[in-house]
Protein backbone atom coordinates (compact mmCIF):
# COMPACT_ATOMS: atom_id res chain seq x y z
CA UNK A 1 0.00 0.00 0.00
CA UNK A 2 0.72 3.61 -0.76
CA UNK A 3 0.61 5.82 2.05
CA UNK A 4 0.84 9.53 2.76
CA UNK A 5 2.10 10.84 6.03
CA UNK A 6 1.18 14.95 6.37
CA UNK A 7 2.91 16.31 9.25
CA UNK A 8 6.36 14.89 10.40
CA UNK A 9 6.32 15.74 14.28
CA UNK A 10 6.91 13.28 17.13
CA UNK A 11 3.87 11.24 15.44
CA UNK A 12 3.86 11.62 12.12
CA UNK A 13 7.71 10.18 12.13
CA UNK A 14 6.66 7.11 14.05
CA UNK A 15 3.95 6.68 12.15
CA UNK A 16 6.15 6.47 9.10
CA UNK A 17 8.65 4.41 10.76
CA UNK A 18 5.75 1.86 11.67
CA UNK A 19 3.78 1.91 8.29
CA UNK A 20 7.67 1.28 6.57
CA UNK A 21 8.95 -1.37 8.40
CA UNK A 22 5.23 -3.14 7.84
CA UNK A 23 6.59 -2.98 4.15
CA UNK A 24 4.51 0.05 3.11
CA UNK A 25 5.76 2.91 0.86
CA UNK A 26 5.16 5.98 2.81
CA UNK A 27 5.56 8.98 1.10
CA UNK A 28 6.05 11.79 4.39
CA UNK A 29 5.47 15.18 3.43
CA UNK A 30 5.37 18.74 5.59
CA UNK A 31 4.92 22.20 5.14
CA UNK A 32 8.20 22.76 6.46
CA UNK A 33 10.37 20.44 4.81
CA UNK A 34 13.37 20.62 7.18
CA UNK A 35 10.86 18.84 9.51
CA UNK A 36 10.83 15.89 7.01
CA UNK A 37 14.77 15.97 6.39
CA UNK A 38 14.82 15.41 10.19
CA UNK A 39 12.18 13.16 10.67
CA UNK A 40 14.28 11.06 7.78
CA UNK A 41 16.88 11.46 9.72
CA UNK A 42 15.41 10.33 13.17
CA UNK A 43 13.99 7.13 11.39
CA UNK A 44 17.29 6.30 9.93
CA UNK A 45 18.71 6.80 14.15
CA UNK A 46 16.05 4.87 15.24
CA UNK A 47 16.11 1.30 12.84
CA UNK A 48 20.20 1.84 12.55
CA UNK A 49 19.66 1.71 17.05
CA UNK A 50 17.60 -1.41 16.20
CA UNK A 51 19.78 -3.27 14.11
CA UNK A 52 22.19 -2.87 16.57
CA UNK A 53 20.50 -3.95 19.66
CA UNK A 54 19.55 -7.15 16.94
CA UNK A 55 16.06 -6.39 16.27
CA UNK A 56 16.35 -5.99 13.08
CA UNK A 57 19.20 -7.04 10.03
CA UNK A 58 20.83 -4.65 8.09
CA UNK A 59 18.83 -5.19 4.88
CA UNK A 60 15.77 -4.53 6.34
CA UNK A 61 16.54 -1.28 7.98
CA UNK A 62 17.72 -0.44 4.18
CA UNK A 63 14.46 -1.56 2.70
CA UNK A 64 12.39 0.09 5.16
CA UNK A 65 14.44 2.96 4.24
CA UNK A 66 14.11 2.77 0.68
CA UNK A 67 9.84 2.47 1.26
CA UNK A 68 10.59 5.75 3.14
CA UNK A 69 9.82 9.03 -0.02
CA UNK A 70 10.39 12.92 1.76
CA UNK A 71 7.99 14.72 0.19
CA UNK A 72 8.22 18.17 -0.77
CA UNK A 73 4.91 18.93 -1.64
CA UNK A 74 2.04 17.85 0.92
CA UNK A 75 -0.14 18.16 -1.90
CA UNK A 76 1.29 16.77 -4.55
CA UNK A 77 -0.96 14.61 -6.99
CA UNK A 78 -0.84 11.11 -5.82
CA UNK A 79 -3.19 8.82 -7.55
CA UNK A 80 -1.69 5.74 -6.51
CA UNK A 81 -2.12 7.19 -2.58
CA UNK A 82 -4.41 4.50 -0.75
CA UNK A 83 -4.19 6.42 2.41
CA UNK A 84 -3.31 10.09 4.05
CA UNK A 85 -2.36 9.95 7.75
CA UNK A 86 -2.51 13.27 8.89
CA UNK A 87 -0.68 13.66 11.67
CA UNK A 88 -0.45 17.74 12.55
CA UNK A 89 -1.24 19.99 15.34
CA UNK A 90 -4.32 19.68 17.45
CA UNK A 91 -6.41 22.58 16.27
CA UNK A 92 -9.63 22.07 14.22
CA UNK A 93 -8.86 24.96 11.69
CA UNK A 94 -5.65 23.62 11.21
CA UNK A 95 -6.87 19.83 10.28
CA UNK A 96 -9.93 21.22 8.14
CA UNK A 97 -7.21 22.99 6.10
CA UNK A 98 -5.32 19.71 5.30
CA UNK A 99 -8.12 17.93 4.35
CA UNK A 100 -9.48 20.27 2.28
CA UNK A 101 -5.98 20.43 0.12
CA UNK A 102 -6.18 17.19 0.36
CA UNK A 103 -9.18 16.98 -1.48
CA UNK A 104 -8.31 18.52 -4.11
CA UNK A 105 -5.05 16.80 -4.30
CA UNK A 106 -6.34 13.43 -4.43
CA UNK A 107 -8.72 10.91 -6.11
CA UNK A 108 -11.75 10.57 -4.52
CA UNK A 109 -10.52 6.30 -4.20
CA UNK A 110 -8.32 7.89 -1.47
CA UNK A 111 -8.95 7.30 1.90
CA UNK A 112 -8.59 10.03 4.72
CA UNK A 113 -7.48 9.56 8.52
CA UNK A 114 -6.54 11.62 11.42
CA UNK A 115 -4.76 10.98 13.95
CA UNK A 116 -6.43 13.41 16.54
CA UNK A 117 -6.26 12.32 19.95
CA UNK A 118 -8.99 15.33 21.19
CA UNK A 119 -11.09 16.59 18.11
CA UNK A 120 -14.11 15.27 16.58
CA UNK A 121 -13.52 13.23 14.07
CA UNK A 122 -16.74 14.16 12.35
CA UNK A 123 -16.47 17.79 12.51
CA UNK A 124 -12.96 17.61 10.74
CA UNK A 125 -14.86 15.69 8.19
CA UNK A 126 -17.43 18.38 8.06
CA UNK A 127 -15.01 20.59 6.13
CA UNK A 128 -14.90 18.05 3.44
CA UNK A 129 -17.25 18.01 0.24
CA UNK A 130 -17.06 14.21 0.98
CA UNK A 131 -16.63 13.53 4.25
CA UNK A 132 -17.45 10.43 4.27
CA UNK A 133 -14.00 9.55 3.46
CA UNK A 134 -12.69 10.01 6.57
CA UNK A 135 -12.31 7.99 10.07
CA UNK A 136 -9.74 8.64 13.01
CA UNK A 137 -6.79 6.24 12.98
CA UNK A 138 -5.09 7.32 17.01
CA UNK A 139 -2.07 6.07 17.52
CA UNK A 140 -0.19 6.82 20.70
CA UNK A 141 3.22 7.72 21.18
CA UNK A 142 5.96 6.36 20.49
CA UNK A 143 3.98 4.42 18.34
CA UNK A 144 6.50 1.93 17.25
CA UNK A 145 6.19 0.87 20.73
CA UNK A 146 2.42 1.22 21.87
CA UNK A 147 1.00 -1.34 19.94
CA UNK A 148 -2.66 -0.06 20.14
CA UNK A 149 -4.36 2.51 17.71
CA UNK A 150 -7.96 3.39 17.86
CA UNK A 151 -10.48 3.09 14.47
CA UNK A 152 -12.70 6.09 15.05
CA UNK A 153 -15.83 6.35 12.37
CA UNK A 154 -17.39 9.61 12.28
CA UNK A 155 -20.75 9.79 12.12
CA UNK A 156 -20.75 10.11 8.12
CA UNK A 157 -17.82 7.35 7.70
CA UNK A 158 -18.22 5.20 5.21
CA UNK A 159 -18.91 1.71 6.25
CA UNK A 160 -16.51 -0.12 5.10
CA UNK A 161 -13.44 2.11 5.89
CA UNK A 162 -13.08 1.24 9.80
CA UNK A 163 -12.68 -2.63 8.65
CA UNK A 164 -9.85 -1.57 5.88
CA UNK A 165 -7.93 0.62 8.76
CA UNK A 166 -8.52 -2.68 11.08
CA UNK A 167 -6.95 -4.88 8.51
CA UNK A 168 -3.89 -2.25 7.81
CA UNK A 169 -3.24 -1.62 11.76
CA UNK A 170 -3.13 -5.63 12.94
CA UNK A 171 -1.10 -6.18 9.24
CA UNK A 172 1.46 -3.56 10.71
CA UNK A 173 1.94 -6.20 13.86
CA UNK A 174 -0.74 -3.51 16.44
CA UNK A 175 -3.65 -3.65 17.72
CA UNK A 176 -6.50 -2.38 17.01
CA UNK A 177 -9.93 -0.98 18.75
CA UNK A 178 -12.68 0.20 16.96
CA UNK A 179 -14.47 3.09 19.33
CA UNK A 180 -17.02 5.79 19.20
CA UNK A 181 -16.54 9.47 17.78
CA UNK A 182 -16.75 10.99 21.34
CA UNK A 183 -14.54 13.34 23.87
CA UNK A 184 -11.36 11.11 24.75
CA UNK A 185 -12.36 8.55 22.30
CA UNK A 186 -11.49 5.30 24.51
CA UNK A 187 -7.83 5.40 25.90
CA UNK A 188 -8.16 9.09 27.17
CA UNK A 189 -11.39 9.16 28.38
CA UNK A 190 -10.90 5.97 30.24
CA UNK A 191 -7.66 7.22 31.94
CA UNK A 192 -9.53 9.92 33.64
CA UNK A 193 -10.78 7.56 36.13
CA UNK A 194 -7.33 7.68 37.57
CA UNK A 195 -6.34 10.94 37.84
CA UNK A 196 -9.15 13.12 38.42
CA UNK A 197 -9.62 10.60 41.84
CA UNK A 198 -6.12 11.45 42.84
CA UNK A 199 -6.52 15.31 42.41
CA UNK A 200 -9.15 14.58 44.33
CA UNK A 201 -7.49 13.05 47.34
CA UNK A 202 -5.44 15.11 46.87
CA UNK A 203 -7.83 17.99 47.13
CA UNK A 204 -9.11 16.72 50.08
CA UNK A 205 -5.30 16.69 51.52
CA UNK A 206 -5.84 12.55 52.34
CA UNK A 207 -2.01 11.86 51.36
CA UNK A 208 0.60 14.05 49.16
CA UNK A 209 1.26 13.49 45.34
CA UNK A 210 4.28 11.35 46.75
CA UNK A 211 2.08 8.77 48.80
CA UNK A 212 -0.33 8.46 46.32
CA UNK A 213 1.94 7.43 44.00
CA UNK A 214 3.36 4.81 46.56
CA UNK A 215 0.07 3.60 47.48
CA UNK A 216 -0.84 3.32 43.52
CA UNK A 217 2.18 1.57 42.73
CA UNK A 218 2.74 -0.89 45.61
CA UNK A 219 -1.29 -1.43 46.82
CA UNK A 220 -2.51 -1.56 43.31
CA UNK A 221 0.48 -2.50 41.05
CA UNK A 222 0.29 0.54 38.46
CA UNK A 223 3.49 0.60 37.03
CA UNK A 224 3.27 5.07 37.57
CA UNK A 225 1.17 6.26 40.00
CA UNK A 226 -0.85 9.06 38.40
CA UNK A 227 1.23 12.42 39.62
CA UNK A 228 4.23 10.78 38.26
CA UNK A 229 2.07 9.74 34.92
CA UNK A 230 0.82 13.45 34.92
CA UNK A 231 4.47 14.73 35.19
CA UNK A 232 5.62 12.38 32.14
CA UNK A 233 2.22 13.52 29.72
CA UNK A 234 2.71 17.26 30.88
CA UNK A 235 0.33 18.72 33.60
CA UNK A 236 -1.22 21.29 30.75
CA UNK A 237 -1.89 18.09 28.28
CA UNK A 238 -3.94 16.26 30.84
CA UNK A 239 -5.39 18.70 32.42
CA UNK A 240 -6.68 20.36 28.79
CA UNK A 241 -8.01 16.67 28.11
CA UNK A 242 -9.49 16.57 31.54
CA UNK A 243 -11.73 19.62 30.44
CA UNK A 244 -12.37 18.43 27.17
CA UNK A 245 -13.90 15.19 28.05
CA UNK A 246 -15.80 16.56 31.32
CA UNK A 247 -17.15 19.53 29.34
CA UNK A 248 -18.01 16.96 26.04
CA UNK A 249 -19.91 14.45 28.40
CA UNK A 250 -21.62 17.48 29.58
CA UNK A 251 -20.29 18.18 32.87
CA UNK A 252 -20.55 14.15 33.96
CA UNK A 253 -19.76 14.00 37.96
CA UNK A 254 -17.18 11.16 37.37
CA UNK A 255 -15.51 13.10 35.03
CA UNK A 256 -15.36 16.36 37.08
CA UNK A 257 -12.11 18.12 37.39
CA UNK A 258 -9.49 19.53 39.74
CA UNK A 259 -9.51 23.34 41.01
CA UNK A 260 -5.67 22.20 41.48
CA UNK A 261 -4.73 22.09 37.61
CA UNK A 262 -5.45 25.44 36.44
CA UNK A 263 -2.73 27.49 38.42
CA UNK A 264 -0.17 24.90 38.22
CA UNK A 265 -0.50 24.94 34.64
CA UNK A 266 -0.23 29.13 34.45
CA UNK A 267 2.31 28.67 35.96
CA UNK A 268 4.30 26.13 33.91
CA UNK A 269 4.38 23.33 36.17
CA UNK A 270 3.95 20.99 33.32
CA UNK A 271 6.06 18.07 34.79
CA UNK A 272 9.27 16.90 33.19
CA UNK A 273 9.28 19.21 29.96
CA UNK A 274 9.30 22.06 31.91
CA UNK A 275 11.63 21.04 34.70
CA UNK A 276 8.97 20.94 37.68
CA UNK A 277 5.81 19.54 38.26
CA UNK A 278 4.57 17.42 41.18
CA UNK A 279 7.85 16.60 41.49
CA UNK A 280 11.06 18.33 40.39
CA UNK A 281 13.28 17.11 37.57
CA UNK A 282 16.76 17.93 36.79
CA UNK A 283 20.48 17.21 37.70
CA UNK A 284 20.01 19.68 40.44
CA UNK A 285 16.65 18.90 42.02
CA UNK A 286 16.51 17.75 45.27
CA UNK A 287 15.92 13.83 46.03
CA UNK A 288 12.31 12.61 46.74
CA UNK A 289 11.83 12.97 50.13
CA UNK A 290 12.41 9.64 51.61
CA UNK A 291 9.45 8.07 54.00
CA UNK A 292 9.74 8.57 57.53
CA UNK A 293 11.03 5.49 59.94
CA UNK A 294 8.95 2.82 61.98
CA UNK A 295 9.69 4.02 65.49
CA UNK A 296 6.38 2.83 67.59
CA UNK A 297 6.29 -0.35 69.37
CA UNK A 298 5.83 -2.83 67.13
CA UNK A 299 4.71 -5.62 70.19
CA UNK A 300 1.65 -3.75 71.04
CA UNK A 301 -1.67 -5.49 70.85
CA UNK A 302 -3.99 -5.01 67.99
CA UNK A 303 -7.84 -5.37 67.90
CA UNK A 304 -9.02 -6.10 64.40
CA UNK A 305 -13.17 -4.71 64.62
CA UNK A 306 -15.75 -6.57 62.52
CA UNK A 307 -16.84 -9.80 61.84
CA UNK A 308 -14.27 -10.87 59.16
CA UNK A 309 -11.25 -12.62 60.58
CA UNK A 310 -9.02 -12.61 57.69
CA UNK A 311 -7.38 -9.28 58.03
CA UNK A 312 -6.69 -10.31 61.91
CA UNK A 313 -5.24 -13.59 60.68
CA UNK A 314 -2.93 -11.97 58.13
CA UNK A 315 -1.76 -10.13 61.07
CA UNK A 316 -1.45 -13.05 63.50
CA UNK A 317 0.81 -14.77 60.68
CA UNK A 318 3.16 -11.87 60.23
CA UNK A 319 3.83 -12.36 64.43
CA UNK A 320 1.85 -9.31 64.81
CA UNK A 321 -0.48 -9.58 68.78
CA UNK A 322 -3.67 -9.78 67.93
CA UNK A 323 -6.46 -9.91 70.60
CA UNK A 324 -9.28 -12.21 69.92
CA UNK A 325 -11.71 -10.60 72.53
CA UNK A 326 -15.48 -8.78 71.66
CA UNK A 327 -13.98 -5.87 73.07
CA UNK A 328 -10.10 -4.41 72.91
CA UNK A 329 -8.02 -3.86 75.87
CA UNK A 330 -7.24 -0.76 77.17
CA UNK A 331 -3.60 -0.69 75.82
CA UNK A 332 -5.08 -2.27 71.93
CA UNK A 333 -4.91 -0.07 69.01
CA UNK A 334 -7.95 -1.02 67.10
CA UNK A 335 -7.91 -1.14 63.75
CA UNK A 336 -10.61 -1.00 61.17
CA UNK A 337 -10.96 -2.63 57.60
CA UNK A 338 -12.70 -0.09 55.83
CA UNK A 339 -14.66 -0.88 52.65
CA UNK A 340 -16.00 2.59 50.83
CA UNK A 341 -16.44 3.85 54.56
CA UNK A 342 -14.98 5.63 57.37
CA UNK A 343 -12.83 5.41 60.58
CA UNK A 344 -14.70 8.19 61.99
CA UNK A 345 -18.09 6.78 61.41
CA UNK A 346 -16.94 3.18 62.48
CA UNK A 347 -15.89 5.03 65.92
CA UNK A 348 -19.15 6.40 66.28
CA UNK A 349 -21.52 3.76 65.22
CA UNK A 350 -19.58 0.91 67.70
CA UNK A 351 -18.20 3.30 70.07
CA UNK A 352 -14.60 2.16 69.95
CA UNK A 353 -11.84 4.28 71.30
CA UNK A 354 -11.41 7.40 69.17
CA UNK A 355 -7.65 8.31 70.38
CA UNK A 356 -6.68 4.61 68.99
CA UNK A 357 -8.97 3.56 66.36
CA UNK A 358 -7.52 3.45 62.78
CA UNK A 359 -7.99 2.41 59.24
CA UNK A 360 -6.77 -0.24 57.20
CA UNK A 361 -7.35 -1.70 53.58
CA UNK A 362 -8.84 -5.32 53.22
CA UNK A 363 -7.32 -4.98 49.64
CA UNK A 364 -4.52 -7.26 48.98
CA UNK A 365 -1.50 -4.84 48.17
CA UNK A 366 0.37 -5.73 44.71
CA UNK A 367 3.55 -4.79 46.78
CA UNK A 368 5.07 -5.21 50.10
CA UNK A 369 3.17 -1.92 51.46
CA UNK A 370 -0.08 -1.85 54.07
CA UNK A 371 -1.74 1.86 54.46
CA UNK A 372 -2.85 3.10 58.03
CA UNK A 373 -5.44 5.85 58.08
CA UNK A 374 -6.05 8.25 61.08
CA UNK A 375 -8.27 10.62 62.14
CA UNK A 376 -8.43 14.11 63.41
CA UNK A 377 -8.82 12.16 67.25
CA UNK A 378 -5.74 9.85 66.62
CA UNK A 379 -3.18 10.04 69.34
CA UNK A 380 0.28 10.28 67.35
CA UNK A 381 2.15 7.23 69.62
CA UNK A 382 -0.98 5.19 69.14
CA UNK A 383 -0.89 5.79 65.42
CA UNK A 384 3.15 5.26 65.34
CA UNK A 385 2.48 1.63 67.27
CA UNK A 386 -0.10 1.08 64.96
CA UNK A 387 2.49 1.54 61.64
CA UNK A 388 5.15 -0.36 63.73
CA UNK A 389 2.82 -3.26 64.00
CA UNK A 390 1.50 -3.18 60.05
CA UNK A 391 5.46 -3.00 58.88
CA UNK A 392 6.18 -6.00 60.96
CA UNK A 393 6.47 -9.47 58.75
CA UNK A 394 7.53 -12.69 59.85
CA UNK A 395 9.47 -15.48 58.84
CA UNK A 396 12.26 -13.40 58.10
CA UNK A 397 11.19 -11.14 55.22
CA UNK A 398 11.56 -7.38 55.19
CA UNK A 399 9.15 -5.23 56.67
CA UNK A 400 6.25 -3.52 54.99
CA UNK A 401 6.09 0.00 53.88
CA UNK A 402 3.30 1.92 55.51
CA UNK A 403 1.86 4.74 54.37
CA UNK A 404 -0.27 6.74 56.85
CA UNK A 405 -2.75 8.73 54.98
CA UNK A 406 -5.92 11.13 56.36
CA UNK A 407 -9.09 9.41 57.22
CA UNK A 408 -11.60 9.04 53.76
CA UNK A 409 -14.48 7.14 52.61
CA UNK A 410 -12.60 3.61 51.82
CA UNK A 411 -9.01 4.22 51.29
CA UNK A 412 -6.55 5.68 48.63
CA UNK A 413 -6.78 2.58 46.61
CA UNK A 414 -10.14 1.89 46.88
CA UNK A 415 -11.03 5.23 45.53
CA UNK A 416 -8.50 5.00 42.77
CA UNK A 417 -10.23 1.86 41.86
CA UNK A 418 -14.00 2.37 42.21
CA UNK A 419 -12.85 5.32 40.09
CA UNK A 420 -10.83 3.47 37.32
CA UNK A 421 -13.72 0.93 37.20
CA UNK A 422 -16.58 3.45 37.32
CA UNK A 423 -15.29 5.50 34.33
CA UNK A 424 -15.12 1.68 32.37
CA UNK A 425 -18.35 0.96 32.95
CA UNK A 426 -19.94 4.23 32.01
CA UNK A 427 -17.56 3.75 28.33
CA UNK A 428 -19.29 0.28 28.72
CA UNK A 429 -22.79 1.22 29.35
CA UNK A 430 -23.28 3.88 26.60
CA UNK A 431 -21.77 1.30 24.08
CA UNK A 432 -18.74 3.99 22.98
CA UNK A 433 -16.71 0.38 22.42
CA UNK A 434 -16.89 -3.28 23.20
CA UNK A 435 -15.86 -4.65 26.94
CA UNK A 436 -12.94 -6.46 25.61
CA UNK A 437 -11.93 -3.24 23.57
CA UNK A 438 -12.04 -1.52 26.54
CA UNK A 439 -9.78 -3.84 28.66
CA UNK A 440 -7.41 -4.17 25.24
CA UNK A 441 -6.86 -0.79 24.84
CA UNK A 442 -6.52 0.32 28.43
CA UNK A 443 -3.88 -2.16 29.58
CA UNK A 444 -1.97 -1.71 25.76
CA UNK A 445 -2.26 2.32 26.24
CA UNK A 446 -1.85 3.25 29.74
CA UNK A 447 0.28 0.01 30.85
CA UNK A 448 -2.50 -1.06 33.71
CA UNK A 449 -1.91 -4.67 35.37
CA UNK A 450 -4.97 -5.71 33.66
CA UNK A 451 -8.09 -4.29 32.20
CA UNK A 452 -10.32 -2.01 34.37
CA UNK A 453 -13.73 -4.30 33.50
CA UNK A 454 -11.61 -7.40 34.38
CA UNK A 455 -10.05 -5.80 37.50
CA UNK A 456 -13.52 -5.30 38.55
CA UNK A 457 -14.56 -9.01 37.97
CA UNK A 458 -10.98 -9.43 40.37
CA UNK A 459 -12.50 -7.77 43.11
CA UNK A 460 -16.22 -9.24 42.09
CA UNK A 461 -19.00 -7.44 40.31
CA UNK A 462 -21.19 -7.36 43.67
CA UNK A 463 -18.34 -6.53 45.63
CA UNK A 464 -17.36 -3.47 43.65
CA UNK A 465 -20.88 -2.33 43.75
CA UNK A 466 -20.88 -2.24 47.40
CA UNK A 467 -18.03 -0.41 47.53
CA UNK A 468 -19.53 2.40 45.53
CA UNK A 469 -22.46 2.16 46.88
CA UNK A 470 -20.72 3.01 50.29
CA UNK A 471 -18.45 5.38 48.75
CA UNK A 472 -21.76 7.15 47.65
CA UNK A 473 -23.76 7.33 50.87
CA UNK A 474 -20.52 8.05 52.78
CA UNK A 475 -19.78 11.39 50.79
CA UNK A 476 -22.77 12.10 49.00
CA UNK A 477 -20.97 12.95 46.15
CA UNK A 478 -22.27 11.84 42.37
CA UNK A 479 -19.03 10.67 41.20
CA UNK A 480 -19.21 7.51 43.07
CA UNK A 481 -22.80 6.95 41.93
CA UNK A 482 -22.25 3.18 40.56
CA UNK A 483 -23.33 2.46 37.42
CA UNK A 484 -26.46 0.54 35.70
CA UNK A 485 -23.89 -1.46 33.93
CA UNK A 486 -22.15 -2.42 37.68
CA UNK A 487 -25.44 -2.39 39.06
CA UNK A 488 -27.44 -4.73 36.61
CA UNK A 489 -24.34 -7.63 36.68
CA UNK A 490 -23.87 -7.39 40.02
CA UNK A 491 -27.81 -8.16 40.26
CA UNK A 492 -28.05 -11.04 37.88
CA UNK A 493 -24.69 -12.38 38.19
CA UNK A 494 -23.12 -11.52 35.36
CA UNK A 495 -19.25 -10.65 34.19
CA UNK A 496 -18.59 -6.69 34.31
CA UNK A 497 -16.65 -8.12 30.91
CA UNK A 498 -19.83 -9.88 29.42
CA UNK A 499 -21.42 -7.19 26.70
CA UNK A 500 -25.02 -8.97 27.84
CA UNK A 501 -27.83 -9.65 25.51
CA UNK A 502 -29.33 -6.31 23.16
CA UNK A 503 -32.79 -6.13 22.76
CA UNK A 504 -31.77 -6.32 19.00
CA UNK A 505 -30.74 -10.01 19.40
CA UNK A 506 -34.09 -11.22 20.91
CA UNK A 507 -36.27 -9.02 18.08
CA UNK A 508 -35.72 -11.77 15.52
């Protein structure tokens, strides 16, 4: 296949790269065309890098090469041209323009596709006097690398153009996901589950960018936690995305963002491009701070409240004391498995001892790190026994990390993953893409242990609806309002991963 590249930035090169390895001949074209001498150039770096690490023999980094064609017009007549890529700036005006030299570049046999990660795919198309023509073809960066691209049809697409970008994308060794024209498309909208729960925590001042990050990491096995993942996108990228997809869903609770973004962002703390951002980056910014020590007495009796033994037990095994009584001594810190609830309204409903009461997650960390959460009432040397008693293991093994957060409805994880699977399930229920599409695409683009519909079915569907649930009445916020598509599997028994029968399959 023939294949035209317009725009040779950070994506339109990898683009290229991709598309010629595959065996394509891409013909990569820009208005400025010492952007396409470098862009040559940085292809040439990156397959000479390969062959060199072995991935790839000499005479196929030449032949990918020699399927690689600078351009010097953009619109040059191309009538054997199968396909146009466009891959320039994010701005509407800007895209409409392309196309519409495109147009009259081009035979009408050629197809059109933008790689927009933000824009509507259908009003770029609306410029066209054909814009049926044209789909979104996302690809993420570096795309050599993310193997996922999303097939977006606008709402004029003509049918049988997602399939052909479907066959080119899994030809070219990726993945693809075929998803609706809509703010964030699938990838971006889904990833807001994440991070607008952690500006929210840390809104709320529950634990700093730092421990969230820990607690994301080590309780819930994300690779970044979601400051550091906001630091490597750029702060004014996400947080311009944030507001795109909250405002295009029309001001949806779950989607609702931070008062913290907009004055970081004036004032260029974008994250690593810029030098600062929730952390600072540089060969002369300080080290992260490291944690504080376990000084309390690790030996001190614990009283686990509630019915279920198994946190108590997990305790007991790691040679932790653990009283077995109905009530805890007067020298027991007390702590509480929370589940989309409080420490302060577990105090109050079973009157246990305010000055020693504390919260712990039920959720089995990823990592070798328990979180402790205390209240306004918490007497510091009761808390510091308390995190003495959580790090201790037995059998030899190092201690556990323990991050003492502020008192919230569930816990730092928990909230981060109600959230994560919340924001799924709402993609889910208004059918913007398939449940395994969802899953695919969110553990190929954002690097998540596994897929947030599956990670749900981890925890269990009924479960997970609790949670909310509790996470709902505790705060009376809407974002934690579960879902119909939670709500109606968790009734019937069903997968959070099963699509469920359409009333289009039992009409005939």
């Amino acid at each position: 296949m023939r294949i035209r590249i317009v725009g040779a930035g950070a994506m339109g090169r990898g683009i290229a790269q991709w598309a010629a390895v595959a065996g394509h001949t891409v013909e990569l074209a820009d208005v400025r065309r010492e952007a396409v001498t470098a862009a040559v150039d940085f292809v040439a770096s990156m397959l000479e890098r390969a062959v060199e690490k072995g991935r790839m023999t000499a005479g196929d980094r030449d032949s990918a090469l020699g399927r690689l064609v600078p351009l010097e017009d953009p619109w040059a007549d191309g009538p054997d041209v199968e396909l146009v890529v466009e891959a320039v700036r994010e701005d509407l005006g800007t895209k409409a323009e392309v196309f519409g030299e495109l147009e009259r570049a081009l035979p009408a046999s050629t197809v059109f596709a933008t790689n927009t990660s933000s824009l509507s795919v259908t009003r770029i198309a609306a410029a066209l006097d054909d814009p049926s023509r044209l789909a979104g073809l996302h690809f993420f960066n570096p795309v050599p690398l993310m193997r996922i691209v999303e097939v977006v049809p606008g709402a004029a697409t003509r049918p049988e153009i997602p399939p052909f970008l479907t066959e080119l994308v899994t030809g070219c060794g990726h993945r693809a996901v075929t998803v609706s024209d809509t703010p964030g498309f699938l990838v971006n909208h889904a990833g807001r589950g994440l991070v607008t729960e952690a500006l929210a925590l840390l809104e709320e001042s529950v634990a700093e960018p730092a421990g969230i990050d820990r607690i994301a990491r080590d309780v819930l096995g994300l690779r970044m936690g979601p400051f550091e993942l906001m630091d490597l996108t750029g702060l004014d990228v996400t947080a311009a995305v944030i507001d795109s997809v909250w405002e295009g869903f029309r001001y949806e609770d779950r989607l609702r963002p931070s008062c913290l973004t907009p004055n970081r962002v004036a004032a260029g703390l974008h994250g690593r491009k810029t030098g600062r951002g929730w952390y600072a980056y540089g060969p002369d910014a300080p080290a992260p701070a490291a944690e504080p020590p376990v000084t309390g007495d690790a030996a001190r009796p614990v009283f686990v409240a509630g019915a279920d033994r198994s946190y108590a037990d997990a305790l007991a095994a790691s040679g932790a004391v653990v009283e077995t009584g109905p009530e805890p001594s007067a020298r027991a810190v007390v702590l509480v498995p929370v589940w989309g609830t409080t420490v302060a309204s577990a105090v109050a409903a079973r009157g246990l001892p305010a000055d020693r009461a504390f919260g712990v997650d039920p959720l089995p960390p990823a990592g070798r790190r328990r979180v402790l959460a205390v209240t306004p009432a918490a007497g510091p040397q009761a808390a510091r026994d308390a995190r003495a008693v959580l790090a201790r293991a037995g059998g030899g093994e190092d201690p556990y990390a323990v991050s003492v957060v502020r008192d919230t409805a569930g816990s730092v994880a928990q909230r981060l993953l109600a959230s994560v699977v919340s924001v799924a399930t709402s993609i889910a229920e208004r059918r913007l893409a398939d449940p395994a599409d969802i899953d695919l695409a969110v553990t190929a683009g954002l690097g998540y242990p596994v897929g947030p519909l599956a990670w749900g079915d981890r925890i269990g569907a009924v479960r997970m609806l609790e949670l909310q649930r509790s996470l709902h009445a505790t705060t009376g916020d809407p974002r934690h309002r579960p879902t119909r598509w939670l709500t109606e599997r968790a009734q019937l028994g069903l997968s959070l991963t099963d699509p469920g029968t359409s009333p289009a399959a039992c009409a005939g």
